[in-house]
N, C-alpha and C. Protein backbone atom coordinates (compact mmCIF):
# COMPACT_ATOMS: atom_id res chain seq x y z
N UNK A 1 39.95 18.58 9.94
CA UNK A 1 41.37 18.41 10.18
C UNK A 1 41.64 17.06 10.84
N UNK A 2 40.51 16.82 11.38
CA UNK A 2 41.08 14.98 12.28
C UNK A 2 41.51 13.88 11.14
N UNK A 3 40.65 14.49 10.63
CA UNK A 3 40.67 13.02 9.65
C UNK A 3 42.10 13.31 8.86
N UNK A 4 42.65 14.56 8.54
CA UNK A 4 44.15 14.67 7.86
C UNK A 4 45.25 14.13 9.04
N UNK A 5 44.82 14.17 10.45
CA UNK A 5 45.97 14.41 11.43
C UNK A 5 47.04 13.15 11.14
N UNK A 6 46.65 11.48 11.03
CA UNK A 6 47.33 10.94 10.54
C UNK A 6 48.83 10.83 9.48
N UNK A 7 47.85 11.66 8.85
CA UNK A 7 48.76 11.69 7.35
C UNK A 7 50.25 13.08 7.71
N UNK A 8 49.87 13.73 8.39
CA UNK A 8 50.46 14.92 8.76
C UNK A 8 51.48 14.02 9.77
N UNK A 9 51.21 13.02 10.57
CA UNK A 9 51.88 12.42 11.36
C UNK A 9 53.44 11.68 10.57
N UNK A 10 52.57 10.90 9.88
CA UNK A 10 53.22 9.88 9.30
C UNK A 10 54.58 10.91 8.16
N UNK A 11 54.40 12.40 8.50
CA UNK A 11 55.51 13.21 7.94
C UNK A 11 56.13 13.62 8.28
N UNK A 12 56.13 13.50 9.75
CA UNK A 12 56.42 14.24 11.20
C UNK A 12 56.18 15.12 11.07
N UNK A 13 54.95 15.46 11.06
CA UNK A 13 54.78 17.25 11.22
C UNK A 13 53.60 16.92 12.65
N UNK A 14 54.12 17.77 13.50
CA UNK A 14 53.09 17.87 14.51
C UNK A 14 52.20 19.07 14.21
N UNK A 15 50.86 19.12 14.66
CA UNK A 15 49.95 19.87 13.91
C UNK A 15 49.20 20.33 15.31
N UNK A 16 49.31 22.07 15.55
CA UNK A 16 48.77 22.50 16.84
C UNK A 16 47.34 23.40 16.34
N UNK A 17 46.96 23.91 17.68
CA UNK A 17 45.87 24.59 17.19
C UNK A 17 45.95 25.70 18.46
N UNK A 18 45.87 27.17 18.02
CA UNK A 18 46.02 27.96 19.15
C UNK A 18 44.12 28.34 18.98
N UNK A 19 43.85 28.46 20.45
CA UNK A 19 42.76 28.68 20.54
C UNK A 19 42.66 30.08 21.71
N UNK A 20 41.22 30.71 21.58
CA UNK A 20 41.22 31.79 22.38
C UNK A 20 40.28 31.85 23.76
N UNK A 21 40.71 30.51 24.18
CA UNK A 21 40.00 30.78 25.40
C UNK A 21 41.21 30.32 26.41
N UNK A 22 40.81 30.02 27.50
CA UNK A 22 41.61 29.77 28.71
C UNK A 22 42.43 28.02 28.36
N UNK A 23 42.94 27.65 29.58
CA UNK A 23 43.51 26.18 29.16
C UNK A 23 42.30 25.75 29.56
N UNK A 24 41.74 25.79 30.27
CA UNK A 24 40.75 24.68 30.70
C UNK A 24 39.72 24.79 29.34
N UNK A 25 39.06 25.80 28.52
CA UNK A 25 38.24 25.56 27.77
C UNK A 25 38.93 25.35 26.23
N UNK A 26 40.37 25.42 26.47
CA UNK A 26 41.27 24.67 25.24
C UNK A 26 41.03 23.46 25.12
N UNK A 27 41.32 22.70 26.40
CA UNK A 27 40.95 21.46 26.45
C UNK A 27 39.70 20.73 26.79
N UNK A 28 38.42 21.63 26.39
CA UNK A 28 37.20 21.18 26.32
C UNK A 28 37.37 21.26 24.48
N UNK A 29 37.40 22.34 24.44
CA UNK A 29 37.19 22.61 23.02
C UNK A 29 37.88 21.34 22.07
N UNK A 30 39.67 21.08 22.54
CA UNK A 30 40.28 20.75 22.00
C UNK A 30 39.78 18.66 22.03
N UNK A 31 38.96 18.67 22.86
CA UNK A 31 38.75 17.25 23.27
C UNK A 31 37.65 16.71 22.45
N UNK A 32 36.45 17.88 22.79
CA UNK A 32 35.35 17.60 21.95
C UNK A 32 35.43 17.34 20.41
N UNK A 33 36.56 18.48 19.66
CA UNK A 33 36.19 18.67 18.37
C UNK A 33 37.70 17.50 17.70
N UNK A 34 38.83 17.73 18.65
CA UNK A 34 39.72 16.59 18.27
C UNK A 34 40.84 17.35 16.91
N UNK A 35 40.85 18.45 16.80
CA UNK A 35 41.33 19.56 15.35
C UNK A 35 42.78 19.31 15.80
N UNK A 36 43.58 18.98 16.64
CA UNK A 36 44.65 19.27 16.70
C UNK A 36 45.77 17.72 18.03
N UNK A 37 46.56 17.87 17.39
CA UNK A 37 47.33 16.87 18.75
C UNK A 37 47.84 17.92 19.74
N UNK A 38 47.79 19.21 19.17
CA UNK A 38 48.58 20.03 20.49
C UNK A 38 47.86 21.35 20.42
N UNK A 39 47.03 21.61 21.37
CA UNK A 39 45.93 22.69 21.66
C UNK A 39 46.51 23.86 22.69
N UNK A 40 47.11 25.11 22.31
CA UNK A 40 47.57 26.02 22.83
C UNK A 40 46.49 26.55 23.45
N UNK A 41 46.44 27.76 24.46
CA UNK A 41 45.61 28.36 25.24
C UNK A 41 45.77 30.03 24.94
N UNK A 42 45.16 30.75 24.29
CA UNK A 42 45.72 32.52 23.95
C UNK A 42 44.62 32.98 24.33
N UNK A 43 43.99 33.71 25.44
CA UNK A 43 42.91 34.34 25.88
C UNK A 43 43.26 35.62 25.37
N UNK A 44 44.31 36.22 25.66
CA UNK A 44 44.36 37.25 24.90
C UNK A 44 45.24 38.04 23.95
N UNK A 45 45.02 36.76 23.31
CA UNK A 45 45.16 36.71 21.29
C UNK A 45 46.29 36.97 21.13
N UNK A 46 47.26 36.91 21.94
CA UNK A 46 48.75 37.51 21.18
C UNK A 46 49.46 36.86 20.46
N UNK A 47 49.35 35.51 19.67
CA UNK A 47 49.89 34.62 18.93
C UNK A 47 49.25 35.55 17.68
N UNK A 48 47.82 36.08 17.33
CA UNK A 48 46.90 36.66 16.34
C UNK A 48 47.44 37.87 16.44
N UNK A 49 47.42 38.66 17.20
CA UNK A 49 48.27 39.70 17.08
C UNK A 49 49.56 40.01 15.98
N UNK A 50 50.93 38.86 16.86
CA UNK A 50 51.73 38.87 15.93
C UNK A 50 51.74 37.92 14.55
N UNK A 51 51.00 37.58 14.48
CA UNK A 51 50.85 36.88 12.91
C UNK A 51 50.09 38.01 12.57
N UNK A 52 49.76 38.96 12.90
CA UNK A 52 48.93 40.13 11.85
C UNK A 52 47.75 39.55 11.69
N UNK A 53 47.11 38.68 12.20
CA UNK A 53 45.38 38.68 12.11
C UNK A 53 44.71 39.48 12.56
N UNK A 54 44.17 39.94 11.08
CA UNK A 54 42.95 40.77 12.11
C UNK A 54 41.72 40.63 11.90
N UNK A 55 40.65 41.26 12.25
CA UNK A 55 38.91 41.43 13.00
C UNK A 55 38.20 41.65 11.46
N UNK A 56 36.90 40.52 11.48
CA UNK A 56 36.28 40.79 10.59
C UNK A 56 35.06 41.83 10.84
N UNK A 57 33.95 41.89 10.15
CA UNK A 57 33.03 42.88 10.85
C UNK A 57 31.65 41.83 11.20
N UNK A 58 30.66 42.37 11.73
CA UNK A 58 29.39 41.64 12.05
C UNK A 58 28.64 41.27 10.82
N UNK A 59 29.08 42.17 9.68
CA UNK A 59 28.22 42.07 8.75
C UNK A 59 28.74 40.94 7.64
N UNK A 60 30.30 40.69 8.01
CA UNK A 60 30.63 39.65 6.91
C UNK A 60 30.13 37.91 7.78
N UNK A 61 30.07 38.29 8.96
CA UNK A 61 29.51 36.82 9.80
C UNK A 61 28.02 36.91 9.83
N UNK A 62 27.16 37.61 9.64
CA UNK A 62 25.73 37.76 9.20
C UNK A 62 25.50 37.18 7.82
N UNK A 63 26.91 37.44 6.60
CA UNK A 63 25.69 37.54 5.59
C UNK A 63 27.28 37.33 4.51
N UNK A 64 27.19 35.88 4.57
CA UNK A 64 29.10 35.44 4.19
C UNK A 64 28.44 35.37 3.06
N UNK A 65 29.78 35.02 2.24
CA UNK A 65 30.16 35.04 1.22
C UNK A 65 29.61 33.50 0.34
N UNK A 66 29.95 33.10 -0.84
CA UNK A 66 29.48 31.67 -1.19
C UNK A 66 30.14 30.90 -0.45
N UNK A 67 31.47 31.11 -0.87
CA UNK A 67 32.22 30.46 -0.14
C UNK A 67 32.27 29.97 1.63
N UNK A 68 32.02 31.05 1.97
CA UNK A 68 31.75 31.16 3.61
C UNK A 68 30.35 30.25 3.72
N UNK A 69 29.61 30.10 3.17
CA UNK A 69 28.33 29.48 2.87
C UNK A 69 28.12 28.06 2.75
N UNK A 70 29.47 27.52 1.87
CA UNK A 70 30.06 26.51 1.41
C UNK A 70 30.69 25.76 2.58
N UNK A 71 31.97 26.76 3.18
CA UNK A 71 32.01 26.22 4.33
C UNK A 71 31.61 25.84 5.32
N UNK A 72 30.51 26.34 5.50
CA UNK A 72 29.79 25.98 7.01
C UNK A 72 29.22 25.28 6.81
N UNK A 73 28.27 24.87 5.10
CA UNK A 73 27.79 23.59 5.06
C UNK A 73 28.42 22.26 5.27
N UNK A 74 29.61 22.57 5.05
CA UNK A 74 30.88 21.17 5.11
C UNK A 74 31.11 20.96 6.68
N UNK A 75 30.98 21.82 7.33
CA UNK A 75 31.29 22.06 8.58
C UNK A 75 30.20 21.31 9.29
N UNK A 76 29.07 21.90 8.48
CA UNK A 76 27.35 21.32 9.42
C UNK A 76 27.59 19.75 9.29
N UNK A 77 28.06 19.62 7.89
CA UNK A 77 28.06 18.08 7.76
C UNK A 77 28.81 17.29 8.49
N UNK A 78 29.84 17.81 8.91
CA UNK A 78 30.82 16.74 9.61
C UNK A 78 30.63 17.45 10.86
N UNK A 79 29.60 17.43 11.07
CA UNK A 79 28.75 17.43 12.83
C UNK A 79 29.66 18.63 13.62
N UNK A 80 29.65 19.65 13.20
CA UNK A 80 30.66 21.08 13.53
C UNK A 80 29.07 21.72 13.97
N UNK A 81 29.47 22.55 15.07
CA UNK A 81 28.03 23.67 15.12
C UNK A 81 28.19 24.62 15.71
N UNK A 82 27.79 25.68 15.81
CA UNK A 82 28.18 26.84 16.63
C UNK A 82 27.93 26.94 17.97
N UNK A 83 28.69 26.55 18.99
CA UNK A 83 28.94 26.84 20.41
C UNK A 83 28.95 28.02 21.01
N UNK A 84 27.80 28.59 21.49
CA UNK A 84 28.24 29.93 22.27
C UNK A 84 28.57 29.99 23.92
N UNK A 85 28.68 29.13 24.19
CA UNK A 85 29.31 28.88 25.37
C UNK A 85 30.90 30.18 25.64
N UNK A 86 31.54 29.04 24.58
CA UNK A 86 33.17 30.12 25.26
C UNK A 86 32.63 31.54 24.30
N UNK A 87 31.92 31.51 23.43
CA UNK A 87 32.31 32.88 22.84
C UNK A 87 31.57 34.10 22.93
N UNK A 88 30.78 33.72 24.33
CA UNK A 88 30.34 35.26 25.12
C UNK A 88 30.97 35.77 25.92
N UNK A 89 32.69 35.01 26.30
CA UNK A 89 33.62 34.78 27.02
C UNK A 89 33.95 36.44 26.78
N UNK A 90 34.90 36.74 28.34
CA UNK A 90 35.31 38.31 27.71
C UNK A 90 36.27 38.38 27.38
N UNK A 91 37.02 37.09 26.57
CA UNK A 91 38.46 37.08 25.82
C UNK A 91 38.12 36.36 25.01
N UNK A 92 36.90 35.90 24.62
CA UNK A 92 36.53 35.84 23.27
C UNK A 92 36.42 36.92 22.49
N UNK A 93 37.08 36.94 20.48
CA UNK A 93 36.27 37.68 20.01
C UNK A 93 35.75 37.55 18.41
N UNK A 94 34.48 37.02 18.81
CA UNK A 94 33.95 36.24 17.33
C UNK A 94 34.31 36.81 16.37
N UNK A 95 34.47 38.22 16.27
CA UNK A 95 34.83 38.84 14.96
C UNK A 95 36.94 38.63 14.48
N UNK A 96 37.75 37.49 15.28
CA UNK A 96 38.42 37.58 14.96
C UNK A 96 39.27 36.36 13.54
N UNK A 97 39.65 37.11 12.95
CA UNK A 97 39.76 36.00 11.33
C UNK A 97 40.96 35.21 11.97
N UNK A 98 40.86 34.05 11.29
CA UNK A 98 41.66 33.07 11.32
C UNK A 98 43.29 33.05 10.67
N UNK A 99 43.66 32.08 11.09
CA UNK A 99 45.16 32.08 10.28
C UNK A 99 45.41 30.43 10.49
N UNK A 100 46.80 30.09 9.51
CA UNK A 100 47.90 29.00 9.82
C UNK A 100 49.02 29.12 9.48
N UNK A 101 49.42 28.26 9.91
CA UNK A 101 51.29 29.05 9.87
C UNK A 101 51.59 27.55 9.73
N UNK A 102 52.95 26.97 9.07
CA UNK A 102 54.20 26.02 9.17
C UNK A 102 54.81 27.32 10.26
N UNK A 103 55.21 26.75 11.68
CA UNK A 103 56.52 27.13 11.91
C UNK A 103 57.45 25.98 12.57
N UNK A 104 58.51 26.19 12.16
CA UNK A 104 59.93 25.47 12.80
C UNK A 104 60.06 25.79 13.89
N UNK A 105 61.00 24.62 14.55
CA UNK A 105 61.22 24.55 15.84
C UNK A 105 61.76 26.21 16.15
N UNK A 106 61.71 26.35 17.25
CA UNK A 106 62.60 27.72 17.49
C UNK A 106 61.84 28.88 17.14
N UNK A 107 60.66 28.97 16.73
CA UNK A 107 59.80 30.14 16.28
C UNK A 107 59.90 30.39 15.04
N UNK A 108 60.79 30.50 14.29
CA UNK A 108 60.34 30.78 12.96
C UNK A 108 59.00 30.78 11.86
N UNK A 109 58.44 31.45 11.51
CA UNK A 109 57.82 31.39 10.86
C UNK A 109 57.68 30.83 9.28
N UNK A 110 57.35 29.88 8.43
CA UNK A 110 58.36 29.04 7.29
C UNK A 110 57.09 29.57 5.80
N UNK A 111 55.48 29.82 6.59
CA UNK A 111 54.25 29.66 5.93
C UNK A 111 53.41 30.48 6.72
N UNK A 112 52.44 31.38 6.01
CA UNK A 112 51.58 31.98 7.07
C UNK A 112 50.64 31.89 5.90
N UNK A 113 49.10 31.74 6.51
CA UNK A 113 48.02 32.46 5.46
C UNK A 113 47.23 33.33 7.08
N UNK A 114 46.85 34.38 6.18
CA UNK A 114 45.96 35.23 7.05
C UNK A 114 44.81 35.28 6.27
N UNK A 115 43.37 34.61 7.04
CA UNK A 115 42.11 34.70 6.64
C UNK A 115 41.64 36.10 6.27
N UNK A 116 40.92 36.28 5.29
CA UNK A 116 40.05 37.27 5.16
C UNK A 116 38.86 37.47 5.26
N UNK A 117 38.24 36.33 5.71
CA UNK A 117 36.88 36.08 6.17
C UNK A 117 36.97 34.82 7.54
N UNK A 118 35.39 34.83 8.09
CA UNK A 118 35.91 33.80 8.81
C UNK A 118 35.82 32.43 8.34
N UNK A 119 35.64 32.37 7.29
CA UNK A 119 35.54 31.08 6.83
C UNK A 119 36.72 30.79 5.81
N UNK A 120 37.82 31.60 6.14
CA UNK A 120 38.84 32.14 4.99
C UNK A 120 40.43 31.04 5.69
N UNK A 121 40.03 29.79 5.74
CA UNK A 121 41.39 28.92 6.11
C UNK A 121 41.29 27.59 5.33
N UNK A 122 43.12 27.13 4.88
CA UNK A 122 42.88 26.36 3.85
C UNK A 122 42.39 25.22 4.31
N UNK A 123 41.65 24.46 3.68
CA UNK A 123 41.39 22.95 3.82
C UNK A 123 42.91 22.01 3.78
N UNK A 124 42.40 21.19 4.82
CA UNK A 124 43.42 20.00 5.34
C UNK A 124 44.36 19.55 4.26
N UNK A 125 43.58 19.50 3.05
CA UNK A 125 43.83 18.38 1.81
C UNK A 125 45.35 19.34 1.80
N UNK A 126 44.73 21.21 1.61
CA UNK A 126 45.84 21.77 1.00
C UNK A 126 47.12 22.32 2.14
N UNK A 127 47.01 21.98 3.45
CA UNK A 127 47.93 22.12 4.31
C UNK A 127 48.76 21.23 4.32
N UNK A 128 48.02 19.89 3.74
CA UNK A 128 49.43 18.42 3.54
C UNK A 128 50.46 18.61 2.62
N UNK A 129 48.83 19.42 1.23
CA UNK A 129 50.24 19.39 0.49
C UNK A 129 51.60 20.17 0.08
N UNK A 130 51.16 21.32 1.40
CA UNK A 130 52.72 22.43 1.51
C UNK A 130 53.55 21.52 2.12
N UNK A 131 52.75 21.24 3.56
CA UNK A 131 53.82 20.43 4.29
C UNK A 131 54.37 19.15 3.52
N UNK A 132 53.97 18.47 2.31
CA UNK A 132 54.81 17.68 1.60
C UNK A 132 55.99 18.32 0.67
N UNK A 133 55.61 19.46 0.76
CA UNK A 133 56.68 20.40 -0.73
C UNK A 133 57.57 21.04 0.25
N UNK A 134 57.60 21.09 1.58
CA UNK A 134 58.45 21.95 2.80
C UNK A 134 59.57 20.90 2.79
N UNK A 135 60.63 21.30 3.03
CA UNK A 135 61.86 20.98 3.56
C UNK A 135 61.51 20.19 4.64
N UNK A 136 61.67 19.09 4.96
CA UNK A 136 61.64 18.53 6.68
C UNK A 136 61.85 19.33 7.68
N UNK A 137 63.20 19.92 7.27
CA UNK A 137 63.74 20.78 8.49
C UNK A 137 63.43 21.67 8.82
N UNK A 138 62.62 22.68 7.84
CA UNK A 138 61.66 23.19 8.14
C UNK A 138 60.45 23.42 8.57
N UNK A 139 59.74 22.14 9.10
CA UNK A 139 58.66 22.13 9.28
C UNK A 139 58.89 21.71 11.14
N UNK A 140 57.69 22.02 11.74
CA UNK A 140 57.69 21.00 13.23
C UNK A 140 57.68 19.65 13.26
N UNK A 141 58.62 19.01 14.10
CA UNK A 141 58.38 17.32 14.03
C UNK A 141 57.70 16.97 14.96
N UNK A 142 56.89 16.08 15.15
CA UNK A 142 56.08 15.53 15.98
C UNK A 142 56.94 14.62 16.97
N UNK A 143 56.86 14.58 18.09
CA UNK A 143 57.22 13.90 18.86
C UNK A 143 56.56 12.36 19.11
């Protein structure tokens, strides 16, 4: 996602990332890996909650899919690795699937995808190109 954040800029779309640990390990997380200009703090998950995300099992993070397979190699490559630091945390919970949303100022919701695996979120390329087909006014502007 760093490498899209530019391009997402230059549309005004500000581009966040809710994460599930505390603020302080938002902004480890959020510093080290660089995924977002605006790094939320949800220890306990209620942004995932109401977007309807839910829990994968042990056995689909043991023993993924091609795809899931695919991803993590892309992931290994661009120097991504699995940290267990925050996620023995007791408001961590590895088994929880991912999501992204477009929302507009004011809460609205404009775009949602809910993962079905954990490796189940779209690539950057294809988040630009909703946010190019979105209404302006619909989307968040970057400050």
């Amino acid at each position: 996602m760093r490498e899209t954040l530019p391009r997402f800029e230059e549309l005004g779309v500000a581009v966040g990332c809710v994460v599930q640990g505390t603020a302080e390990e938002t902004a480890r997380f959020c510093g080290r890996h660089g995924v977002a200009a605006i790094c939320i703090p949800d220890p306990r998950r209620e942004s995932y909650r109401a977007m309807g995300l839910e829990r994968t099992t042990w056995w689909n993070i043991l023993f993924p899919s091609a795809e899931g397979r695919r991803r993590r190699a892309q992931a290994k490559a661009a120097g991504c690795s699995v940290n267990l630091e925050g996620t023995l945390q007791k408001h961590s919970d590895v088994l929880q699937l991912p999501g992204a949303a477009f929302v507009e100022h004011g809460g609205r919701v404009v775009w949602l995808h809910r993962g079905e695996s954990p490796a189940d979120i779209p690539p950057p390329a294809e988040l630009l190109k909703i946010a190019k087909s979105r209404p302006s006014k619909e989307l968040p502007q970057s400050e």
